[in-house]
C-alpha atoms as a PDB file:
ATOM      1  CA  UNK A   1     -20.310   2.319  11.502  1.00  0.00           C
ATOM      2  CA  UNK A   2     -19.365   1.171   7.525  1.00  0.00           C
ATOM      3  CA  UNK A   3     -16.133   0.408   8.760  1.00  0.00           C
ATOM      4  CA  UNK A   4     -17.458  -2.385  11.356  1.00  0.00           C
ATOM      5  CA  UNK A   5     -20.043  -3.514   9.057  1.00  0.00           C
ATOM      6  CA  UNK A   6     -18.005  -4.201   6.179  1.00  0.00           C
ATOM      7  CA  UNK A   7     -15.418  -5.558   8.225  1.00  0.00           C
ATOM      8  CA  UNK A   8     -17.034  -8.553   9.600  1.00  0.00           C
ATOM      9  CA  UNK A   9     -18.509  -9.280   6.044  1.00  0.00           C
ATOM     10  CA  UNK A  10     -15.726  -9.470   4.692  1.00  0.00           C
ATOM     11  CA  UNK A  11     -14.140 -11.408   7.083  1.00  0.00           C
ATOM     12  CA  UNK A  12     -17.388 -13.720   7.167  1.00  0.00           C
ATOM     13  CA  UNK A  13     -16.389 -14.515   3.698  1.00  0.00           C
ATOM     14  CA  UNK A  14     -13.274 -15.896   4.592  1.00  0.00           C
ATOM     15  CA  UNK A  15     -13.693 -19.695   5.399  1.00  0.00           C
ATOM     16  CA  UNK A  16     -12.437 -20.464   8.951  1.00  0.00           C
ATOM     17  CA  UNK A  17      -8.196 -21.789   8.607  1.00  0.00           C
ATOM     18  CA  UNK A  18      -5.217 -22.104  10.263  1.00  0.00           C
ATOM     19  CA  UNK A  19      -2.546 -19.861  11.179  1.00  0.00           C
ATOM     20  CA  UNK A  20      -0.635 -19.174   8.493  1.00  0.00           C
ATOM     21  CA  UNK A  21       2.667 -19.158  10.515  1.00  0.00           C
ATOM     22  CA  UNK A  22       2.285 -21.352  13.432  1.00  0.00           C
ATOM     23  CA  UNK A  23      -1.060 -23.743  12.168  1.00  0.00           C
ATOM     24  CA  UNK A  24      -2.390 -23.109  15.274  1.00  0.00           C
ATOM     25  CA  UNK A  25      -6.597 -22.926  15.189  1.00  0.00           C
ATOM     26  CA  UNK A  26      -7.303 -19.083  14.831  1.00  0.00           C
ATOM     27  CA  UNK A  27     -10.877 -19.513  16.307  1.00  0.00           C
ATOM     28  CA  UNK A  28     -11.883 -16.856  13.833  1.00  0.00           C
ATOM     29  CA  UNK A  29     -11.936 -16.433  10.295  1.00  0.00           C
ATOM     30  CA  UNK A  30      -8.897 -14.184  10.461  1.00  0.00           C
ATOM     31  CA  UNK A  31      -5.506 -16.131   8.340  1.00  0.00           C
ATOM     32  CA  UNK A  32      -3.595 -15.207  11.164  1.00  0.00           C
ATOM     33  CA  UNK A  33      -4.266 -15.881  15.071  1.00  0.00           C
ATOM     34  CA  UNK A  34      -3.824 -13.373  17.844  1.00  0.00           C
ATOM     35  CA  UNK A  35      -0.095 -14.436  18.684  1.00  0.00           C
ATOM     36  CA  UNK A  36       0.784 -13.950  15.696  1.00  0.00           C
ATOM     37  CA  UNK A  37      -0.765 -10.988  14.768  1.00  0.00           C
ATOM     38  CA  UNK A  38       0.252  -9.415  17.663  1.00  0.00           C
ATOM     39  CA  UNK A  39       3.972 -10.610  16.781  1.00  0.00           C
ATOM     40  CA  UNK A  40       4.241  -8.830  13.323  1.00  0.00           C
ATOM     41  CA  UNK A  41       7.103  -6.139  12.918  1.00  0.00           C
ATOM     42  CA  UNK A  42       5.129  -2.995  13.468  1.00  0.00           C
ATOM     43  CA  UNK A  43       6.505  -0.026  12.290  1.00  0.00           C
ATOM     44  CA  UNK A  44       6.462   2.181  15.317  1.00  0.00           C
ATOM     45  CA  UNK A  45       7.677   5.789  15.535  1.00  0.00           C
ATOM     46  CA  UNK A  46       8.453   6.666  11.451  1.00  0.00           C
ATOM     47  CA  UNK A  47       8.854   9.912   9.134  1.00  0.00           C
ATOM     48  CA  UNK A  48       5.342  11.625   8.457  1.00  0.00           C
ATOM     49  CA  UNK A  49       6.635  11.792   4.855  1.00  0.00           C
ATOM     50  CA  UNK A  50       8.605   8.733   3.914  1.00  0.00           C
ATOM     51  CA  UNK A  51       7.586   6.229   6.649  1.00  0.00           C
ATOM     52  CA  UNK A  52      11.276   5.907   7.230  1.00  0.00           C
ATOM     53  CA  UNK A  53      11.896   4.940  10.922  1.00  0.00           C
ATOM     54  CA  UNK A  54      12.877   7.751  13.126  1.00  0.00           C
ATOM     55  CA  UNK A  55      13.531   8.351  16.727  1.00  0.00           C
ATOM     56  CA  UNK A  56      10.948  11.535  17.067  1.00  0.00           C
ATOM     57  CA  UNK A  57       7.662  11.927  15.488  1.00  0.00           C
ATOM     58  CA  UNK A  58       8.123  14.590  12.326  1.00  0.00           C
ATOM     59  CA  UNK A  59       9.740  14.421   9.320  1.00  0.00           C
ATOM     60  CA  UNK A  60      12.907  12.996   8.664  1.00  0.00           C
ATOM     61  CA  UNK A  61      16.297  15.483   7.784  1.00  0.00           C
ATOM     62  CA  UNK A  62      16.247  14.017   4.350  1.00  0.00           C
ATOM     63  CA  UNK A  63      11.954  14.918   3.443  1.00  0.00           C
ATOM     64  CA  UNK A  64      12.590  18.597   4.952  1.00  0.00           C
ATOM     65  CA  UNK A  65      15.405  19.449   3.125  1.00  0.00           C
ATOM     66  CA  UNK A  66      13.807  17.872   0.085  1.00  0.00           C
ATOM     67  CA  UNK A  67      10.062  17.762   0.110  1.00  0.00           C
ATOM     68  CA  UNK A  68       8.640  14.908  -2.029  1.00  0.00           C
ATOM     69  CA  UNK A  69       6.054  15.578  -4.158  1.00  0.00           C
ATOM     70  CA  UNK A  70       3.738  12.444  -1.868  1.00  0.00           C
ATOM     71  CA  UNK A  71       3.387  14.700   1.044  1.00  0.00           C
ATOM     72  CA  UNK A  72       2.507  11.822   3.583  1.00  0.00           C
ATOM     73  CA  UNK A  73       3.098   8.165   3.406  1.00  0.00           C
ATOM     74  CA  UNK A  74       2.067   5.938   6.019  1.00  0.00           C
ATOM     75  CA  UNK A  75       3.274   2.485   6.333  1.00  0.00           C
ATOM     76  CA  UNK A  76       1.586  -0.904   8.768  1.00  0.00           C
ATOM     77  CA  UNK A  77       4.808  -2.770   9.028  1.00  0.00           C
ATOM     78  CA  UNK A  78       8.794  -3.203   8.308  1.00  0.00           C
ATOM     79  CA  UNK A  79       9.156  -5.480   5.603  1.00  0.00           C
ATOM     80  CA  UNK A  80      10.939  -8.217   7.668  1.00  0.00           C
ATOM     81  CA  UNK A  81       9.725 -12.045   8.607  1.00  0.00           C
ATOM     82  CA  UNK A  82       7.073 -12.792   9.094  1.00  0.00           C
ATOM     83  CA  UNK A  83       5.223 -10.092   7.400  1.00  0.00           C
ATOM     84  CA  UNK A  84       7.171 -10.016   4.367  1.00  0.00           C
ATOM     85  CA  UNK A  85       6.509 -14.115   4.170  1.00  0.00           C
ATOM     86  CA  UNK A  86       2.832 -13.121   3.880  1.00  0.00           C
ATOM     87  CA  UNK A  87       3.468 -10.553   1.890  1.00  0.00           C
ATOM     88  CA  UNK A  88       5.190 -12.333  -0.890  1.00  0.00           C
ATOM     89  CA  UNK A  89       2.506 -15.758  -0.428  1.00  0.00           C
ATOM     90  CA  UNK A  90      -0.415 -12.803  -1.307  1.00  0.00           C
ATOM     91  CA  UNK A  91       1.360 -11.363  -4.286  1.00  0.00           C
ATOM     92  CA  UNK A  92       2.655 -14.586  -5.947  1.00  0.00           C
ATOM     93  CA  UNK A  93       0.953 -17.407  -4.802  1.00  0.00           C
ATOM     94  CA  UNK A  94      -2.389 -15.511  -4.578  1.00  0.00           C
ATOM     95  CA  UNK A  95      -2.677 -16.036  -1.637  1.00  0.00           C
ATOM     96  CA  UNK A  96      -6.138 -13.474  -1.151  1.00  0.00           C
ATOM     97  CA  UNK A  97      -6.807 -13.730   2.524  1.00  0.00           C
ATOM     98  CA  UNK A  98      -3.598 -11.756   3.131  1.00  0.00           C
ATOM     99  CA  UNK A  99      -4.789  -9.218   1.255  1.00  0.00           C
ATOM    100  CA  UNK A 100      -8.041  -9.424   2.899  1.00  0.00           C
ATOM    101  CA  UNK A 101      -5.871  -8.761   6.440  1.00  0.00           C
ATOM    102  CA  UNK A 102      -4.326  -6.258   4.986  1.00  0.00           C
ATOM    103  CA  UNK A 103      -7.042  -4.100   3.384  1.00  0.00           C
ATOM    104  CA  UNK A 104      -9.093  -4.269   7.433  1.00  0.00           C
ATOM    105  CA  UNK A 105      -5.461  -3.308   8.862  1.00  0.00           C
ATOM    106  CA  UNK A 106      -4.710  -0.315   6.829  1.00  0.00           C
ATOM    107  CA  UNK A 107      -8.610   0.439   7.341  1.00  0.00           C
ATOM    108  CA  UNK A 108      -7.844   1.236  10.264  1.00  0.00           C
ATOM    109  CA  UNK A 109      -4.709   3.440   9.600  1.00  0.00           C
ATOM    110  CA  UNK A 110      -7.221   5.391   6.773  1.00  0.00           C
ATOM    111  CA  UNK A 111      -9.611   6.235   8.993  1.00  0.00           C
ATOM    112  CA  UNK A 112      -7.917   7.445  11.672  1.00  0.00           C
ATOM    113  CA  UNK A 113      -6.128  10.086   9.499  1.00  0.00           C
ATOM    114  CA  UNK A 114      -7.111  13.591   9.988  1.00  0.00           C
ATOM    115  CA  UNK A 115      -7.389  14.501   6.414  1.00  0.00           C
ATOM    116  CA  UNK A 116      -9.239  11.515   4.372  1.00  0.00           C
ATOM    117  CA  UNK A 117      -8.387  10.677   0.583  1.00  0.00           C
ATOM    118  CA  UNK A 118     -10.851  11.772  -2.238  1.00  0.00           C
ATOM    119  CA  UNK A 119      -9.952   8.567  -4.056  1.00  0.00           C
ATOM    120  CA  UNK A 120      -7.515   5.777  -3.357  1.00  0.00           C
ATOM    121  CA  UNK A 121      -5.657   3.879  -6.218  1.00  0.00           C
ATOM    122  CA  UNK A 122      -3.448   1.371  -6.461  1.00  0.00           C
ATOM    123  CA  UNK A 123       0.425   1.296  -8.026  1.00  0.00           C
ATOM    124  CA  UNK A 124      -0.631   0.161 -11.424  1.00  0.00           C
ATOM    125  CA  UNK A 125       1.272  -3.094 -13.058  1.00  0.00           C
ATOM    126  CA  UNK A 126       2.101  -2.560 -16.780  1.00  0.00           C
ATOM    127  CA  UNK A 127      -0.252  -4.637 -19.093  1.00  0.00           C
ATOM    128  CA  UNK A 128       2.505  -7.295 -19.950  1.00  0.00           C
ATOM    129  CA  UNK A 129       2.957  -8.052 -16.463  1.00  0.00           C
ATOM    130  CA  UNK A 130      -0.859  -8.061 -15.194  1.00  0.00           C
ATOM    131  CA  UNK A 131      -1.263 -10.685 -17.820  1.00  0.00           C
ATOM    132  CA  UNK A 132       1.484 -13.342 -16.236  1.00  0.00           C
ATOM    133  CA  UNK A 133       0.868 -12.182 -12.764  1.00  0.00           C
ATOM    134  CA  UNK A 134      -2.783 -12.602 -13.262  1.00  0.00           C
ATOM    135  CA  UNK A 135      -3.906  -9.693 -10.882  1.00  0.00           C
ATOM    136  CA  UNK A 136      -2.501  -6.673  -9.397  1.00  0.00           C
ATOM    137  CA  UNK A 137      -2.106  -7.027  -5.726  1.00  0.00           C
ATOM    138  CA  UNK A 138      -2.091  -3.235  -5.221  1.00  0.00           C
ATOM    139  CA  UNK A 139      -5.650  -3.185  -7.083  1.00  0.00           C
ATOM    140  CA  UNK A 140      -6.937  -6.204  -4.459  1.00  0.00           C
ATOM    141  CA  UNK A 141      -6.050  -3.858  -1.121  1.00  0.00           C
ATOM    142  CA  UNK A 142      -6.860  -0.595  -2.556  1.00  0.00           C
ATOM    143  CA  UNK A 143     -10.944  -1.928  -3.939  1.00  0.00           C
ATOM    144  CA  UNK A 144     -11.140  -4.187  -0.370  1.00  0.00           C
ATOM    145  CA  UNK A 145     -10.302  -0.465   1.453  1.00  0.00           C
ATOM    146  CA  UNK A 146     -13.067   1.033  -0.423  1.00  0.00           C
ATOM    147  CA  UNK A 147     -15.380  -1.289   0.418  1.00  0.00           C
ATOM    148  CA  UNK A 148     -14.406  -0.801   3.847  1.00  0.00           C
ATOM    149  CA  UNK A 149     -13.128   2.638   4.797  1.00  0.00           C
ATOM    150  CA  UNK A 150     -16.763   3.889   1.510  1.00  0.00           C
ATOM    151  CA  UNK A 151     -14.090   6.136  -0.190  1.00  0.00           C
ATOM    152  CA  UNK A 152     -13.457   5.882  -3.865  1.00  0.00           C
ATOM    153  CA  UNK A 153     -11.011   3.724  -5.358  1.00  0.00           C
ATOM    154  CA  UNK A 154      -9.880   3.585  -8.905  1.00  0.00           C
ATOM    155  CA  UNK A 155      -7.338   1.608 -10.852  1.00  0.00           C
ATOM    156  CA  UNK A 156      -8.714   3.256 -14.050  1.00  0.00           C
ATOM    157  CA  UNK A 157      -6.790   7.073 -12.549  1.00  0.00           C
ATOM    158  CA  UNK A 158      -3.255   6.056 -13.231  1.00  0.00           C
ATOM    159  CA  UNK A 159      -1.833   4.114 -16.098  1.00  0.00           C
ATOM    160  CA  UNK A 160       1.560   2.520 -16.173  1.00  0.00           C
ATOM    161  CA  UNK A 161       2.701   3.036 -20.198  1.00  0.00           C
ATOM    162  CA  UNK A 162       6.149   2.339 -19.871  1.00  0.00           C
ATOM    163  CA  UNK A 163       7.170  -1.172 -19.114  1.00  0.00           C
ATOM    164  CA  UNK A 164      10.011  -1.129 -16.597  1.00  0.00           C
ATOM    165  CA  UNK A 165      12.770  -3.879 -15.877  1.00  0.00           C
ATOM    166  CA  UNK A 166      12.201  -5.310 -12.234  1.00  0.00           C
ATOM    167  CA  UNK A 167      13.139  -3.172  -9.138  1.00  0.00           C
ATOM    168  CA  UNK A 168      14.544  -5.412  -7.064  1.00  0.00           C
ATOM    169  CA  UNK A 169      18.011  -4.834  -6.094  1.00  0.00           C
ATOM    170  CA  UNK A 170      18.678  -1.499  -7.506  1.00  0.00           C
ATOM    171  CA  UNK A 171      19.946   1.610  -6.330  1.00  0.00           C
ATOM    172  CA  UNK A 172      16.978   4.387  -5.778  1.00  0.00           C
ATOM    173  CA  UNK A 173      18.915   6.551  -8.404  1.00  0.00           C
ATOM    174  CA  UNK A 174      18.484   3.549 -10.534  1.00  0.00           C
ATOM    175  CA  UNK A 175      15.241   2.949  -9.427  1.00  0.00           C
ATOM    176  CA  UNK A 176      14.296   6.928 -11.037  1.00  0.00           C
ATOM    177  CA  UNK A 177      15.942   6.331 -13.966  1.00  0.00           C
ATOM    178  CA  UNK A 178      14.018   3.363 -14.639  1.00  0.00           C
ATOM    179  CA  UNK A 179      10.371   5.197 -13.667  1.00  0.00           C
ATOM    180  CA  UNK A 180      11.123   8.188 -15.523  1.00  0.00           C
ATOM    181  CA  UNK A 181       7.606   8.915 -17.580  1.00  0.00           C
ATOM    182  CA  UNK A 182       6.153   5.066 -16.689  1.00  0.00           C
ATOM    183  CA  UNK A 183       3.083   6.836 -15.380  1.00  0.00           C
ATOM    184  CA  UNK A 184      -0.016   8.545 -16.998  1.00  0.00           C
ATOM    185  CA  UNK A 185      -2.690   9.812 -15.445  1.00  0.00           C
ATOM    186  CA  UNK A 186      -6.133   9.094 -17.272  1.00  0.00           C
ATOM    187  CA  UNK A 187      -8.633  10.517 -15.391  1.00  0.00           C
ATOM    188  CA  UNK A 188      -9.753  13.861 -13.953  1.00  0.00           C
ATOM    189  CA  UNK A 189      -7.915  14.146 -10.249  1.00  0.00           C
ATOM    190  CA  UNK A 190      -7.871  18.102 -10.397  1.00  0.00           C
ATOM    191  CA  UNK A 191      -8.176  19.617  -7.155  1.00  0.00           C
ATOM    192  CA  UNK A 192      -8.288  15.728  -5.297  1.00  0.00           C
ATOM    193  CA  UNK A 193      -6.372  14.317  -2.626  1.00  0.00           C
ATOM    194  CA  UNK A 194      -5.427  11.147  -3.882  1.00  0.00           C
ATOM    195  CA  UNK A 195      -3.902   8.035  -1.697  1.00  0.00           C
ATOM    196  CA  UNK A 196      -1.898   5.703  -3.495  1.00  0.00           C
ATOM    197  CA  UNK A 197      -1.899   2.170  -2.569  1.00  0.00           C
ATOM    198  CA  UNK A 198       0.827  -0.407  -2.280  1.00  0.00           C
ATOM    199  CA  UNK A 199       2.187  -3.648  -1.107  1.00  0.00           C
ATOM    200  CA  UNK A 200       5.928  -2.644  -0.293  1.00  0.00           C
ATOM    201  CA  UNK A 201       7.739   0.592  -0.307  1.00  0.00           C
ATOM    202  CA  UNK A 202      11.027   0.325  -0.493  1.00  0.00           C
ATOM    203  CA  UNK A 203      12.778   3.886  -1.973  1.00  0.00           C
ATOM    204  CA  UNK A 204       9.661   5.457  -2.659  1.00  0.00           C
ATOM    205  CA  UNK A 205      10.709   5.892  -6.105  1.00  0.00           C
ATOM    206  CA  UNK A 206       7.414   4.507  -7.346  1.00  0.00           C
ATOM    207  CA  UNK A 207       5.080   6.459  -5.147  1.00  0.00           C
ATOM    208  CA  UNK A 208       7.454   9.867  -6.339  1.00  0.00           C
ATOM    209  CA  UNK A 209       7.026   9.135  -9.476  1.00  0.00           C
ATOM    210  CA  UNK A 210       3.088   8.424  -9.133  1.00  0.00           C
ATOM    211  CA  UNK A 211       2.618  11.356  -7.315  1.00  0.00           C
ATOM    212  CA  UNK A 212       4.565  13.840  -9.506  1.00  0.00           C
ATOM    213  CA  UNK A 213       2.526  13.019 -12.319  1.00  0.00           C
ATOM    214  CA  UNK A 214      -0.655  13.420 -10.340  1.00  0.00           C
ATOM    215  CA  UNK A 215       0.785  16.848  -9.141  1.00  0.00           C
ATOM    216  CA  UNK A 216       1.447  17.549 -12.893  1.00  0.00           C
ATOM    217  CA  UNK A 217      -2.337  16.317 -13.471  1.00  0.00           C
ATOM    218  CA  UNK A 218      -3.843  19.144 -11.271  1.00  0.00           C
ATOM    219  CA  UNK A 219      -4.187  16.660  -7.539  1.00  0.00           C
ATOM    220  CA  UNK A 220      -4.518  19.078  -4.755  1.00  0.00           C
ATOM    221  CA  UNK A 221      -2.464  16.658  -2.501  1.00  0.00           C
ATOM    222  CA  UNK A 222      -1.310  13.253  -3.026  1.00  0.00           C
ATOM    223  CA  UNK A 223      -0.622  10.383  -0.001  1.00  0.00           C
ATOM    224  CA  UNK A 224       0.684   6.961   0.130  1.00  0.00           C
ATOM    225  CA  UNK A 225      -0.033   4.417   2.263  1.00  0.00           C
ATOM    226  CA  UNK A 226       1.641   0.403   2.117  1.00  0.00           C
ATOM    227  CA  UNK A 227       1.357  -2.501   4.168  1.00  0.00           C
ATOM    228  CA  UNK A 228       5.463  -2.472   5.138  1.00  0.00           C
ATOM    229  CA  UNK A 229       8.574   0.096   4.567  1.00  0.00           C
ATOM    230  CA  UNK A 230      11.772  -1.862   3.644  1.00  0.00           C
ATOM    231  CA  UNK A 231      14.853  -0.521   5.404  1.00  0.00           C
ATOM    232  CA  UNK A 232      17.692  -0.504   3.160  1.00  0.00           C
END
């Protein structure tokens, strides 16, 4: 299958380390041994729509009274320790291999979806803050799980024009407010069912806002899929 293939490649590119939690030898060239793989917070039972957790498979009160424009967002993780230690290592200490583990993981998760993506692409970063970040860690996962999963990926689709303060501690009404017309889509997605990639979702007010201008653009269906959900 592609999706063995490629993953032992790419995980044959990875020089053989230590846990990154515990130090302990992996014995592979995974960043991460078995125990503590096995020991991340997995989502579990979660809202088809939001990845919210829920008690019973489905969509959550909130997504069925109000349908968000992303129809289906599927997350790996919560975004608690140690996951969200990793998390933050791969998007500002560059910290690759993460996103290596990540891209095979949510492989996984693509593949086994009934209804596969047209083209995947990443939350976009606005140019000011690719340029001091360096990279966008949305654009590492998303062109790792095309390489895997042979579907499309694009960072070229979606354009973030509006340069937005930083998210991080606001209110999801603020969180709107702030994304209000950030996005622009800049290439043909009519009729597609486009994934969008992502690190963390923590309102979904970025993915809404993504996928509303896709809808606007003429996509057919639009999905999200992230390593971890934050519960707020």
């Amino acid at each position: 299958m592609v999706y063995n293939s490629l993953f032992k490649n790419i995980l044959n590119s990875l020089l053989p380390v230590s846990c990154g939690l515990c130090n302990a030898a992996t014995d592979s060239h995974l960043p991460l041994c078995q125990s503590c793989l096995s020991e991340l917070p997995h989502l579990g039972t979660a809202c088809n729509t939001c990845a919210l957790p829920v008690a019973t498979a489905g969509s959550c009160g909130k997504c069925q009274q109000h349908r968000p424009a992303c129809e289906q967002t599927e997350a790996l993780f919560l975004y608690q320790e140690p996951l969200s230690q990793l998390v933050q290592q791969f998007k500002f200490s560059r910290k690759l291999e993460y996103g290596c583990l990540f891209s095979c993981l949510m492989a996984k998760k693509l593949l086994s979806l009934p209804e596969k993506p047209d083209v995947i692409i990443p939350v976009p970063l606005h140019s000011s803050r690719l340029r001091s970040r360096g990279f966008n860690q949305s654009w590492e996962i998303a062109r790792q799980l095309s390489r895997i999963t042979g579907i499309k990926a694009s960072h070229k689709s979606c354009q973030r024009v509006k340069k937005t303060p930083l998210q991080t501690g606001l209110k999801a009404s603020e969180r709107r407010r702030n994304l209000k017309q950030a996005f622009a889509i800049t290439e043909n997605v009519k009729d597609l069912h486009v994934c969008i990639v992502d690190d963390v979702m923590t309102t979904g007010s970025t993915l809404e806002a993504i996928a509303v201008a896709l809808k606007a653009a003429g996509a057919a269906r639009v999905s999200g899929l992230v390593v971890a959900r934050a519960v707020l």
